[in-house]
PDB file of N, CA and C in Angstrom:
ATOM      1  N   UNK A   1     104.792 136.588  43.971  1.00  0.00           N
ATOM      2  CA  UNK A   1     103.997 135.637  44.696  1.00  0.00           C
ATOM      3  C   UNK A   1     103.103 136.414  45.662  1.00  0.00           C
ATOM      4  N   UNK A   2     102.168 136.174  45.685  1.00  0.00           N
ATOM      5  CA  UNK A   2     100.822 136.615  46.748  1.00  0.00           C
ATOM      6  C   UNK A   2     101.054 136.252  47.995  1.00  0.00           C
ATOM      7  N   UNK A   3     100.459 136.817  49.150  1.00  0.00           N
ATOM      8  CA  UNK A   3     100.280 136.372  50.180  1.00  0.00           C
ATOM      9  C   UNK A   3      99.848 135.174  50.490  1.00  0.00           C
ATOM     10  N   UNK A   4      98.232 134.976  50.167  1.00  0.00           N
ATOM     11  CA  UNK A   4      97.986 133.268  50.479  1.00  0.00           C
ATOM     12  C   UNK A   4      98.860 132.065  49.865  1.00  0.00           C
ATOM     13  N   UNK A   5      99.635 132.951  48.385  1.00  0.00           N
ATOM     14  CA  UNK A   5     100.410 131.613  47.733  1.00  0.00           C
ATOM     15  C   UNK A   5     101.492 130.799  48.665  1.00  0.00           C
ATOM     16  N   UNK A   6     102.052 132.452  49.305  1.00  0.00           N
ATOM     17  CA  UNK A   6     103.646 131.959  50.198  1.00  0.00           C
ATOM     18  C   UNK A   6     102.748 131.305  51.361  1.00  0.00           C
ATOM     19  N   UNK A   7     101.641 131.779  51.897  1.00  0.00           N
ATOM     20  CA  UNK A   7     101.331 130.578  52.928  1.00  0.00           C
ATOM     21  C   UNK A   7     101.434 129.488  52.683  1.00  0.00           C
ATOM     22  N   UNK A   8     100.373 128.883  52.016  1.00  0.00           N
ATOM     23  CA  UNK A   8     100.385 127.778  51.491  1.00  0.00           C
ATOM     24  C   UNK A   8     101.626 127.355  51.348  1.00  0.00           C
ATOM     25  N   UNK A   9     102.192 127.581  50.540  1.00  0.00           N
ATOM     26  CA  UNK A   9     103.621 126.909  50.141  1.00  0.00           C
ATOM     27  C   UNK A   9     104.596 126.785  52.018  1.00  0.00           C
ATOM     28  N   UNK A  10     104.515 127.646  52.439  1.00  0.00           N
ATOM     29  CA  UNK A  10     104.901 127.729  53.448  1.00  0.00           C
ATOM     30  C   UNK A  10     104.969 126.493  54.421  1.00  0.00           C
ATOM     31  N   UNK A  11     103.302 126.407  54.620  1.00  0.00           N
ATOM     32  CA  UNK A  11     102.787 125.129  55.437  1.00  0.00           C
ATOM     33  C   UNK A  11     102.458 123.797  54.512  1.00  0.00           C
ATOM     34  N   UNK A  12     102.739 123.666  53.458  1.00  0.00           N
ATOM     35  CA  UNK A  12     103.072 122.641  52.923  1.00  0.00           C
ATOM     36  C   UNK A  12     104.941 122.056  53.057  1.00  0.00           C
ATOM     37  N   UNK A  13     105.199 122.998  53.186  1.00  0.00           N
ATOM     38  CA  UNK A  13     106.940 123.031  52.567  1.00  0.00           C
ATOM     39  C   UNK A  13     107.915 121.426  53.758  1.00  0.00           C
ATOM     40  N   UNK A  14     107.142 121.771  55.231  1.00  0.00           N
ATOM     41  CA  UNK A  14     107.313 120.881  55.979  1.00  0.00           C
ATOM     42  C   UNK A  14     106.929 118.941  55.768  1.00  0.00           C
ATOM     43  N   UNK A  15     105.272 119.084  55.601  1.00  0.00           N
ATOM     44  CA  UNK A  15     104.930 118.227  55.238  1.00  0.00           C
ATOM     45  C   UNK A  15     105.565 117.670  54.012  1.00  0.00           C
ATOM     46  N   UNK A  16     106.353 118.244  52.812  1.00  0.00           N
ATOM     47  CA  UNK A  16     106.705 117.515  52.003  1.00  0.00           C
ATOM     48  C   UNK A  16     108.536 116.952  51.593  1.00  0.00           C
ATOM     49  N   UNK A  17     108.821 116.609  53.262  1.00  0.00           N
ATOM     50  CA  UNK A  17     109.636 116.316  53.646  1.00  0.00           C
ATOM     51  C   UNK A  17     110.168 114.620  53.270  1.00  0.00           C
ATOM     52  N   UNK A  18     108.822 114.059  52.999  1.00  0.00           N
ATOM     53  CA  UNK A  18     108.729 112.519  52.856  1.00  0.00           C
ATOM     54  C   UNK A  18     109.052 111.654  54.238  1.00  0.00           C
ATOM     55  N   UNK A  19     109.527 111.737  55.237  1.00  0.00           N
ATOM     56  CA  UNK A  19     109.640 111.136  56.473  1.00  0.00           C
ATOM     57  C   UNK A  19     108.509 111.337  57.409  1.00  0.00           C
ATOM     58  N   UNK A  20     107.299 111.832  57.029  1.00  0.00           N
ATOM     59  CA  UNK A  20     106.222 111.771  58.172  1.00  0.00           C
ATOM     60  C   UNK A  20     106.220 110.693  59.106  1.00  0.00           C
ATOM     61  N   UNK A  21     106.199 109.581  58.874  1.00  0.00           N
ATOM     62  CA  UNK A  21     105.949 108.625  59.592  1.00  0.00           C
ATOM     63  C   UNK A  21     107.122 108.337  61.036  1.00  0.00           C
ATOM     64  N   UNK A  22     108.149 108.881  60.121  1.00  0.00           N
ATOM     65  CA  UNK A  22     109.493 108.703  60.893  1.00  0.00           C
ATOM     66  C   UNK A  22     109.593 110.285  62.001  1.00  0.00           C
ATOM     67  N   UNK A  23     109.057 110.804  61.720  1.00  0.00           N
ATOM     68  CA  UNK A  23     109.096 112.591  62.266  1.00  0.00           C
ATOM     69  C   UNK A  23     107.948 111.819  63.725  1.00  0.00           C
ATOM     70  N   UNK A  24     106.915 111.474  63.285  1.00  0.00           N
ATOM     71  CA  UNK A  24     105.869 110.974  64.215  1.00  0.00           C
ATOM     72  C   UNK A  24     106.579 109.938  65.310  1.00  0.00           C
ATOM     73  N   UNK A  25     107.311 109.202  64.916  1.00  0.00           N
ATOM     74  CA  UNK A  25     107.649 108.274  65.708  1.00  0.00           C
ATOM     75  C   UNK A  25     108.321 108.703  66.733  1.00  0.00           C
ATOM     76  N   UNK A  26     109.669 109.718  66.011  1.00  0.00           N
ATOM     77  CA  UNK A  26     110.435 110.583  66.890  1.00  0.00           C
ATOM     78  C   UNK A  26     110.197 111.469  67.894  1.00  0.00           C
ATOM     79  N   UNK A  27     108.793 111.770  67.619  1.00  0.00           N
ATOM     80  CA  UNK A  27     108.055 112.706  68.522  1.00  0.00           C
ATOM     81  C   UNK A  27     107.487 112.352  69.975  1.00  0.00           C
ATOM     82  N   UNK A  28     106.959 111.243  69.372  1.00  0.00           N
ATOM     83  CA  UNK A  28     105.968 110.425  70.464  1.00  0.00           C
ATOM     84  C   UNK A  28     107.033 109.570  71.476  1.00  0.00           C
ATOM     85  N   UNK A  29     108.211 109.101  70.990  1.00  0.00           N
ATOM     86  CA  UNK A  29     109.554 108.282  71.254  1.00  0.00           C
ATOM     87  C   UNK A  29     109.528 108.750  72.955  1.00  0.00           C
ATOM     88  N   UNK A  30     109.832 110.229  72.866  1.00  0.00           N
ATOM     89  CA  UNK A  30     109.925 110.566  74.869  1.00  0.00           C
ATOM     90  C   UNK A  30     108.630 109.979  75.292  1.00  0.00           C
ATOM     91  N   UNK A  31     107.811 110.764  74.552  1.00  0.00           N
ATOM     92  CA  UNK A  31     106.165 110.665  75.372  1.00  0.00           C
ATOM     93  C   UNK A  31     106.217 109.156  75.951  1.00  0.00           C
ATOM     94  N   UNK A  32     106.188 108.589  74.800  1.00  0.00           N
ATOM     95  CA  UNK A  32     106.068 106.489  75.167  1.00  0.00           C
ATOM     96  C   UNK A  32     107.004 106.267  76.229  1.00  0.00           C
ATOM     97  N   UNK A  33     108.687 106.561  75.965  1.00  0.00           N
ATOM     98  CA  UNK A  33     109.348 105.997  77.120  1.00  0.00           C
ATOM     99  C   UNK A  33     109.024 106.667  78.994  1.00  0.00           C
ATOM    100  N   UNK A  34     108.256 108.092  78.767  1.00  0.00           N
ATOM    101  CA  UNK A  34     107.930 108.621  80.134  1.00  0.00           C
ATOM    102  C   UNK A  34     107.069 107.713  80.826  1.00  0.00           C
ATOM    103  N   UNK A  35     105.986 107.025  79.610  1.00  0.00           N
ATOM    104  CA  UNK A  35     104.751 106.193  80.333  1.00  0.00           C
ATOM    105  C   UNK A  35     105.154 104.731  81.056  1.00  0.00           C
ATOM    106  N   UNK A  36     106.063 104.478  80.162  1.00  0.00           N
ATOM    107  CA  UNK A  36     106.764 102.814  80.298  1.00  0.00           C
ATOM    108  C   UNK A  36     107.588 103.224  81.534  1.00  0.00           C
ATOM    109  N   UNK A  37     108.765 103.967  81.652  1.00  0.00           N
ATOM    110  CA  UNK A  37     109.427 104.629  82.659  1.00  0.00           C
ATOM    111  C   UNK A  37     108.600 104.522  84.219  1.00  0.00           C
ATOM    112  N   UNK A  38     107.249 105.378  84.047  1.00  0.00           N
ATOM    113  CA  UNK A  38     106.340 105.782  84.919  1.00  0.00           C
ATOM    114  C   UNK A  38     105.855 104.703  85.559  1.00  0.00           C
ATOM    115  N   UNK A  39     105.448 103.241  84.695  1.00  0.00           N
ATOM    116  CA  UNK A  39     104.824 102.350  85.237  1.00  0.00           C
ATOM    117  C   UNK A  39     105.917 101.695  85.843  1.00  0.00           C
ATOM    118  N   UNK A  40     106.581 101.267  85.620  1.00  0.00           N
ATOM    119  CA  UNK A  40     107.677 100.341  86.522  1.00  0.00           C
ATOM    120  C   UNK A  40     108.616 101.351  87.895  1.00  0.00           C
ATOM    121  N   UNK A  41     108.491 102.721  87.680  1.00  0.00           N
ATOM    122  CA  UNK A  41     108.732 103.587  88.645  1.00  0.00           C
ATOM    123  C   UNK A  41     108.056 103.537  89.723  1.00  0.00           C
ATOM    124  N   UNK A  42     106.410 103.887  88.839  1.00  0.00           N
ATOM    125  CA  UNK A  42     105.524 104.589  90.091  1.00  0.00           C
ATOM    126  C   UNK A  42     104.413 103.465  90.341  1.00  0.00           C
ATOM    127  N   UNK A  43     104.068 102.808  89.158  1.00  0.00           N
ATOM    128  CA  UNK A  43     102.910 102.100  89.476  1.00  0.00           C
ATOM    129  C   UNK A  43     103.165 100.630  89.932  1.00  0.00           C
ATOM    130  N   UNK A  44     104.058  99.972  89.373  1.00  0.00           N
ATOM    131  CA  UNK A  44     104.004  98.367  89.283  1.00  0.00           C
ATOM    132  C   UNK A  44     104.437  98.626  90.916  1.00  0.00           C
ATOM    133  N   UNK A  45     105.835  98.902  91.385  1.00  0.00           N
ATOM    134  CA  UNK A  45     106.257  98.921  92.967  1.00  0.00           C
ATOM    135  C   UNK A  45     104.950  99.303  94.104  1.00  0.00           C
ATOM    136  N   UNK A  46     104.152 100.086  93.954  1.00  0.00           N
ATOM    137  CA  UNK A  46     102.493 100.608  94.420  1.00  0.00           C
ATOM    138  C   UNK A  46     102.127  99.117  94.387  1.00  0.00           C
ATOM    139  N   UNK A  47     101.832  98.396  93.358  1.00  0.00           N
ATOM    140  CA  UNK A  47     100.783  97.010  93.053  1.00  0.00           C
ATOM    141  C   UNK A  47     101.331  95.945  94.189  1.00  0.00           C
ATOM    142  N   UNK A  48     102.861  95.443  93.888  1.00  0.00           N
ATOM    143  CA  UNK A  48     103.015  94.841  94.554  1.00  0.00           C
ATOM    144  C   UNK A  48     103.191  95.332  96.078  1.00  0.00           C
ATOM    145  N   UNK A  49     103.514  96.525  97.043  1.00  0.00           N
ATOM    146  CA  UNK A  49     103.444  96.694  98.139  1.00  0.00           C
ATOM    147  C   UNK A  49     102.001  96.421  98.110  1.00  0.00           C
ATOM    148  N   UNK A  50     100.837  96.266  97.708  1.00  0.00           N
ATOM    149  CA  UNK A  50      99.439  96.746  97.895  1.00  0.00           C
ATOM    150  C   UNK A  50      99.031  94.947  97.901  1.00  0.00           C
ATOM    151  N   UNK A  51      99.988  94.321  97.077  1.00  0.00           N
ATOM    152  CA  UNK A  51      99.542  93.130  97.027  1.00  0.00           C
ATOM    153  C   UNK A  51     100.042  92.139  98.524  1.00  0.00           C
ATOM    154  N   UNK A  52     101.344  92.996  98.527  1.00  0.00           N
ATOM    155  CA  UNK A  52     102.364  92.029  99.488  1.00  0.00           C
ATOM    156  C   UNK A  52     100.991  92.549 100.783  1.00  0.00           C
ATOM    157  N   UNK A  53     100.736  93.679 101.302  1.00  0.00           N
ATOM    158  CA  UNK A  53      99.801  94.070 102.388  1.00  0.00           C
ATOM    159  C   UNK A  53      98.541  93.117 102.788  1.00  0.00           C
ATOM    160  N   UNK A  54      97.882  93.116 101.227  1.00  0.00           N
ATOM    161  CA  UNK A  54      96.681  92.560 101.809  1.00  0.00           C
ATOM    162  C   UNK A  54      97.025  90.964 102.505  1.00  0.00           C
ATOM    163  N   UNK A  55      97.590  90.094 101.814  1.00  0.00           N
ATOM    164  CA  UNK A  55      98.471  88.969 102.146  1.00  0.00           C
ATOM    165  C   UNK A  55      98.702  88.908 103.192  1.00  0.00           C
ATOM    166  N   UNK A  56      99.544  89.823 104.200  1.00  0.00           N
ATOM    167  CA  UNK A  56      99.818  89.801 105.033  1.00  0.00           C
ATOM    168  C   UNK A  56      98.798  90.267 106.181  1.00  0.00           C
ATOM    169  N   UNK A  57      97.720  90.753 106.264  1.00  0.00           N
ATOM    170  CA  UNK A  57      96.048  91.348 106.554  1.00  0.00           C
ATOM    171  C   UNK A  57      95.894  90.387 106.588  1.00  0.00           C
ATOM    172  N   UNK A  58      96.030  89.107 105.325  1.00  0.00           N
ATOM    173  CA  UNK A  58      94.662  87.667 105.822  1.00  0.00           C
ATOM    174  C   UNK A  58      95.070  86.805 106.662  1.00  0.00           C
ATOM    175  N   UNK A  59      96.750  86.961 107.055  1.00  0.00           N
ATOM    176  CA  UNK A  59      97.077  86.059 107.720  1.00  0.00           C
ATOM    177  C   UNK A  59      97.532  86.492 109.012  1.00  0.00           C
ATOM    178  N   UNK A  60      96.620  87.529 109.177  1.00  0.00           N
ATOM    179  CA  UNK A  60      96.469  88.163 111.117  1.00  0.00           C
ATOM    180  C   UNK A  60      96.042  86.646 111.572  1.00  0.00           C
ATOM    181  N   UNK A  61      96.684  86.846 113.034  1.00  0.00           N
ATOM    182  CA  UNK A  61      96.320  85.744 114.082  1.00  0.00           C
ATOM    183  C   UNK A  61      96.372  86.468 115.137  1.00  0.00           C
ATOM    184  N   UNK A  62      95.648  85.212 115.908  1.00  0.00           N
ATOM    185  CA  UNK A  62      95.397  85.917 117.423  1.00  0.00           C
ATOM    186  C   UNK A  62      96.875  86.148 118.585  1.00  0.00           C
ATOM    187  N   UNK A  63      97.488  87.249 118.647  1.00  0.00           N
ATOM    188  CA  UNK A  63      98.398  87.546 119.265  1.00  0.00           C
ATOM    189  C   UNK A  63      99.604  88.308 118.911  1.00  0.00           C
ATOM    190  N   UNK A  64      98.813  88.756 117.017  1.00  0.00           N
ATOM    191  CA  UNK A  64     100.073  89.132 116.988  1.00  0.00           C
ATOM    192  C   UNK A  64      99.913  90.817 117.413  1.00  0.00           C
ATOM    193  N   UNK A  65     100.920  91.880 117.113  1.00  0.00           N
ATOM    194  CA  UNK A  65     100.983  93.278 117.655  1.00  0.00           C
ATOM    195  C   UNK A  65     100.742  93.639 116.253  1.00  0.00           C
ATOM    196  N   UNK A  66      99.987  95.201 115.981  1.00  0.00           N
ATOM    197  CA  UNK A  66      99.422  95.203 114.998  1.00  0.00           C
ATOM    198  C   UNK A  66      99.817  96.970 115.183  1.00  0.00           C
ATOM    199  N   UNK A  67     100.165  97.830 114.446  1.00  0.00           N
ATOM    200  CA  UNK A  67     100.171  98.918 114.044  1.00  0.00           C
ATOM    201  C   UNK A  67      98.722  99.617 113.111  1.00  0.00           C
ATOM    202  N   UNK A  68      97.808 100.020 113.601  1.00  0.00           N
ATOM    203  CA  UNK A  68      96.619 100.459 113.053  1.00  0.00           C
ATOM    204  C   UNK A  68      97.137 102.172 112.111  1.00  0.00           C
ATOM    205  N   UNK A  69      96.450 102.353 111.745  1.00  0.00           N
ATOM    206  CA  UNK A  69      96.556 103.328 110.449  1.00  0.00           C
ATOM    207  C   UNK A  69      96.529 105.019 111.270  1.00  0.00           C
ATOM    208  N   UNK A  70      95.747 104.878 112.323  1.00  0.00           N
ATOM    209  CA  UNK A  70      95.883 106.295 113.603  1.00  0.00           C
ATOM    210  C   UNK A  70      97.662 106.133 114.411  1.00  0.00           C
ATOM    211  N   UNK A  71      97.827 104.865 114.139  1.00  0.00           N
ATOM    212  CA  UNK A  71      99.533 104.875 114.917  1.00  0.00           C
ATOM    213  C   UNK A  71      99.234 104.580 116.439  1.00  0.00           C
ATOM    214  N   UNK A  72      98.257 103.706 116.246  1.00  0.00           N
ATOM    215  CA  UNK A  72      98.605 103.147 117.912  1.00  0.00           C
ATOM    216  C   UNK A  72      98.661 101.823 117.171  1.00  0.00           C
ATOM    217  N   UNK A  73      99.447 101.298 118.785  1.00  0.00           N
ATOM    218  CA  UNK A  73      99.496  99.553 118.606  1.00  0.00           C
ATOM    219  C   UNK A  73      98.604  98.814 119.471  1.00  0.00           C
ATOM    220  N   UNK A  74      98.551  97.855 118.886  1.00  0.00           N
ATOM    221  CA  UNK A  74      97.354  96.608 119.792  1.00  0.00           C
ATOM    222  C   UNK A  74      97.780  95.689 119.650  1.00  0.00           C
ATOM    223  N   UNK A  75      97.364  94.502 120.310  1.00  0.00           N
ATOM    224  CA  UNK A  75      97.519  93.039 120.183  1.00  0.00           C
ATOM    225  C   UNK A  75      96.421  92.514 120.021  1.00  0.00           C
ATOM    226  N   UNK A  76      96.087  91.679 118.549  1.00  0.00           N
ATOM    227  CA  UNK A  76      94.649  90.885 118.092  1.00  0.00           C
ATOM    228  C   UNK A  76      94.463  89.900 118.804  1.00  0.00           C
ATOM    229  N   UNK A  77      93.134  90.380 119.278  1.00  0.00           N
ATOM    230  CA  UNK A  77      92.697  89.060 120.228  1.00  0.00           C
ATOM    231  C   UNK A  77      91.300  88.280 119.813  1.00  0.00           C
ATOM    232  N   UNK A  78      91.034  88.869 118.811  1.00  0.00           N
ATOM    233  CA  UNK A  78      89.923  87.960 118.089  1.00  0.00           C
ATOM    234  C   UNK A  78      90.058  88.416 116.608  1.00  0.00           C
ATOM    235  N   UNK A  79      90.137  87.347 115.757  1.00  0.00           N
ATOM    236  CA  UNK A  79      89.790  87.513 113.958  1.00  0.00           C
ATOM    237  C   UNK A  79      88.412  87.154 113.386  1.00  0.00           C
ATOM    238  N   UNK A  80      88.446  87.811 112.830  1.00  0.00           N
ATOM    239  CA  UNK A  80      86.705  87.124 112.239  1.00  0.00           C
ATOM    240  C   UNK A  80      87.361  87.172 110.534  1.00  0.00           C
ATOM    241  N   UNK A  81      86.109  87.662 109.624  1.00  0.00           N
ATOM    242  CA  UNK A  81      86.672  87.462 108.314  1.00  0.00           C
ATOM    243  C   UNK A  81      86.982  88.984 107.930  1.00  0.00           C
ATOM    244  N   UNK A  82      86.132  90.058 108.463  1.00  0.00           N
ATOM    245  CA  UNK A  82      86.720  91.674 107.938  1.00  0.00           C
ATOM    246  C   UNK A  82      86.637  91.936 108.813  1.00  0.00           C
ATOM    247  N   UNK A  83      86.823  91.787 109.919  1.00  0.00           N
ATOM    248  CA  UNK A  83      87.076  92.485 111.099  1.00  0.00           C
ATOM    249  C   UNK A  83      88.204  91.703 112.336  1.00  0.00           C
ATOM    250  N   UNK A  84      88.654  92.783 113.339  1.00  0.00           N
ATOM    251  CA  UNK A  84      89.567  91.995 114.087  1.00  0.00           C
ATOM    252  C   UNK A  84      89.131  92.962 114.936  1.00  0.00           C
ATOM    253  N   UNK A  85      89.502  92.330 116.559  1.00  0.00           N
ATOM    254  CA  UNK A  85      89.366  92.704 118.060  1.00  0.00           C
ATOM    255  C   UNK A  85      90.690  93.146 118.479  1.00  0.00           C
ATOM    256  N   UNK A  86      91.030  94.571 118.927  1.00  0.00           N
ATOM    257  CA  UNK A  86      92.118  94.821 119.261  1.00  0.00           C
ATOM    258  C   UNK A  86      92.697  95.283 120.860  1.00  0.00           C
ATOM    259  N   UNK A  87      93.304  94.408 121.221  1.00  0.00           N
ATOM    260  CA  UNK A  87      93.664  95.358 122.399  1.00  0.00           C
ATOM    261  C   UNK A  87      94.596  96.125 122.911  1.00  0.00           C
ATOM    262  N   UNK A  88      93.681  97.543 123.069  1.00  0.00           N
ATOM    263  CA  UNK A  88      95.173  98.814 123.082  1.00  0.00           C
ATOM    264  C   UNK A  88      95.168  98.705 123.996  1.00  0.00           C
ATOM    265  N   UNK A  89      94.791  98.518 125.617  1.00  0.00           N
ATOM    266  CA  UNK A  89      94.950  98.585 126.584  1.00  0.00           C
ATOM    267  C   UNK A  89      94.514  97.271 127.432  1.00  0.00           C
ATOM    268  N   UNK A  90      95.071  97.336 129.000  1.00  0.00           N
ATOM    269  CA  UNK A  90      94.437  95.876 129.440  1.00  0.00           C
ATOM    270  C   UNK A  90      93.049  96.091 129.861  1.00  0.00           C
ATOM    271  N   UNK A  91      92.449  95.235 129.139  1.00  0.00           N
ATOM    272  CA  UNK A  91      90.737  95.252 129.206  1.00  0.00           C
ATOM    273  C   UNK A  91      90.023  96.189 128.545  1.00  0.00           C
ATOM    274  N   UNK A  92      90.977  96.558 127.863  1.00  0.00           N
ATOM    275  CA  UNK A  92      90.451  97.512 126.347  1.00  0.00           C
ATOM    276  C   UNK A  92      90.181  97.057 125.123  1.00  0.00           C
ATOM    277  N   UNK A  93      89.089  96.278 124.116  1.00  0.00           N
ATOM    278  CA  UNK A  93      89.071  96.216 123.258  1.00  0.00           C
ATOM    279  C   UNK A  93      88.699  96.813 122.115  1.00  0.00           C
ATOM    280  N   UNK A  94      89.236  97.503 120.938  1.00  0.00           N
ATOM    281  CA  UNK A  94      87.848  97.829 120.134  1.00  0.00           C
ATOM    282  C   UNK A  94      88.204  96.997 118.685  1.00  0.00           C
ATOM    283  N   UNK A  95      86.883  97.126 117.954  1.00  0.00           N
ATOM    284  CA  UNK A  95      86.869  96.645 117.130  1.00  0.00           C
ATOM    285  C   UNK A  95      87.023  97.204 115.808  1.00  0.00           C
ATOM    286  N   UNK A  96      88.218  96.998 114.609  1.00  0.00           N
ATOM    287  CA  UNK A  96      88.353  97.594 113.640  1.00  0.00           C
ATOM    288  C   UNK A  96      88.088  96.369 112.243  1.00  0.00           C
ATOM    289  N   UNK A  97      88.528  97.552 111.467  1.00  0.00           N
ATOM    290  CA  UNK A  97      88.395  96.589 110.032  1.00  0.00           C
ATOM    291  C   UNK A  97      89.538  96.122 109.617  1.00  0.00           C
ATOM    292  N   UNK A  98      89.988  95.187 109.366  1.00  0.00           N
ATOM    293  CA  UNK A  98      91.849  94.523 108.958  1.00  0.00           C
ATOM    294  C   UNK A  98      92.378  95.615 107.751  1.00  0.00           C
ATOM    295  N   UNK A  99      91.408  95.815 106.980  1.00  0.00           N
ATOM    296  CA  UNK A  99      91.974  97.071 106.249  1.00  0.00           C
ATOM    297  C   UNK A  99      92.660  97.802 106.861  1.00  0.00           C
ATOM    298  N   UNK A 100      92.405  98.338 107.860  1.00  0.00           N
ATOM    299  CA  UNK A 100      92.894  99.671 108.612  1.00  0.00           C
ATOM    300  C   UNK A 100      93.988  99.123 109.452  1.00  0.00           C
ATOM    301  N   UNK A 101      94.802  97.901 109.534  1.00  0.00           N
ATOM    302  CA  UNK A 101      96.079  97.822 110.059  1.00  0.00           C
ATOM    303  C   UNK A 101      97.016  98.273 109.127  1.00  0.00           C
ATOM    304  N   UNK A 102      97.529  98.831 109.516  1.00  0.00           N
ATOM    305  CA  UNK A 102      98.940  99.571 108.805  1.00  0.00           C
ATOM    306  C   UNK A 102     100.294  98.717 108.742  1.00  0.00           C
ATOM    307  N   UNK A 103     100.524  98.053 109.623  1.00  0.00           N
ATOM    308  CA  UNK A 103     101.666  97.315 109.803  1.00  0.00           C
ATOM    309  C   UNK A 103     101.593  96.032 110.721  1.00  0.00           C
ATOM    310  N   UNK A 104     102.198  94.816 110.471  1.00  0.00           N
ATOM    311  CA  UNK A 104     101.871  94.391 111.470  1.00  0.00           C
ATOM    312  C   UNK A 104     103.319  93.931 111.757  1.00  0.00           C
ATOM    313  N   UNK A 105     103.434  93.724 113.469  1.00  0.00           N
ATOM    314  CA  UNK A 105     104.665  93.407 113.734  1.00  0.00           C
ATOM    315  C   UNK A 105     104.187  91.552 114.691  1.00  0.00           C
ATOM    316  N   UNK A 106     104.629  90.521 114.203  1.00  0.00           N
ATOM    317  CA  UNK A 106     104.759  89.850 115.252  1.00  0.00           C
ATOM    318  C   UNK A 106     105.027  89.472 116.358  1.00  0.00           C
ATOM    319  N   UNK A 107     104.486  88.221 117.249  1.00  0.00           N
ATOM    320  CA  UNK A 107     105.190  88.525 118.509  1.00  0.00           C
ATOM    321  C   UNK A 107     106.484  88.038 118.761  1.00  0.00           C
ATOM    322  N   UNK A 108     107.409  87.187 117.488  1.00  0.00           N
ATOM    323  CA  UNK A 108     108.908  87.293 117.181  1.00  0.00           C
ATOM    324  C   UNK A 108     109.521  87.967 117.281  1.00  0.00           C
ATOM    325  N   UNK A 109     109.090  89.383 117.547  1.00  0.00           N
ATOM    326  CA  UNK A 109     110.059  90.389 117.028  1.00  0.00           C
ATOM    327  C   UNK A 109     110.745  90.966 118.138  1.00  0.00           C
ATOM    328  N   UNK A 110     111.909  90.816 117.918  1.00  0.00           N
ATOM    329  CA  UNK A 110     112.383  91.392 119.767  1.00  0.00           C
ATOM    330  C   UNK A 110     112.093  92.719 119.659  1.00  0.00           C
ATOM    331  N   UNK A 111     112.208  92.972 120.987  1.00  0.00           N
ATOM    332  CA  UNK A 111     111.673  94.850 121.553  1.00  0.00           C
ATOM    333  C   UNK A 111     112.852  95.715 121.405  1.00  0.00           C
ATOM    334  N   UNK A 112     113.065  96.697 121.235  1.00  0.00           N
ATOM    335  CA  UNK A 112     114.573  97.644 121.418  1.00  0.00           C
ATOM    336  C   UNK A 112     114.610  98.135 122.923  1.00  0.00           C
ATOM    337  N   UNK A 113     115.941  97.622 123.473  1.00  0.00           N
ATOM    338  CA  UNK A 113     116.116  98.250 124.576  1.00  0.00           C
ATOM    339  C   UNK A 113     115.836  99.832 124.639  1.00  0.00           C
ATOM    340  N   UNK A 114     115.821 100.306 126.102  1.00  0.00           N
ATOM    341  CA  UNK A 114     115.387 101.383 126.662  1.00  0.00           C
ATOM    342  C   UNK A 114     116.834 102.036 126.865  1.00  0.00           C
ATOM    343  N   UNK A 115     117.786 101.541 127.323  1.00  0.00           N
ATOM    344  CA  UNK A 115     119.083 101.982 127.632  1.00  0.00           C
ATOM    345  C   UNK A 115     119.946 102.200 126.778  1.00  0.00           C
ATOM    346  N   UNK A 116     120.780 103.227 126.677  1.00  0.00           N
ATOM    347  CA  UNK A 116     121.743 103.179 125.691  1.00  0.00           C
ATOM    348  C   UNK A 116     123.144 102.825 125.745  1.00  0.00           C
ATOM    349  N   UNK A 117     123.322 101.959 126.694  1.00  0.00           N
ATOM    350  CA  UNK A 117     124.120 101.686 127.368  1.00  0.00           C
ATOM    351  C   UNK A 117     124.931 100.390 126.109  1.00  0.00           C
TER     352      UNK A 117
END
């Protein structure tokens, strides 16, 4: 037998296994479950925090305490429709975009004592 013959035969020898279809499936089998895996891991939990956020952004009111995205806090003292009035200090207002609240805490929320008593 020649050189190019045993190639050939060589790289045929696999392919004529008769299970291609089934070899393919087996292959791709991790690949598919990493993506499916990935979305309910990494992406779907992302959607809904992103969904639960904005939700909670449209229904700023005037008074509540607001955690902005730099990590200071304010209390909203005016809403408009993309924007809100914040006050970090007394007689301090500035004005941001509701996007840029990070958290918001109501004024329900009790305070943590100072003492450790």
């Amino acid at each position: 037998m020649s050189l190019p013959t045993a190639l050939v035969m060589a790289v045929a020898a696999p392919a004529a296994g008769g299970g291609g279809l089934q070899d393919m499936v087996l292959q791709f089998a991790p690949l598919l479950f990493l993506l499916v895996a990935g979305y309910f891991l990494l992406i779907r939990p992302q959607q809904q925090r992103q969904r639960e956020h904005v939700k909670r952004v449209s229904a700023l009111k005037r008074g509540d305490t607001v955690v902005m995205s730099n990590g200071m806090l304010g209390k909203v003292v005016r809403v408009e429709d993309d924007e809100i009035g914040v006050e970090i200090a007394q007689n301090v207002t500035v004005k941001m975009i509701k996007s840029m609240v990070h958290d918001i805490r109501t004024r329900g929320e009790p305070a943590a004592a100072n003492d450790k008593s």
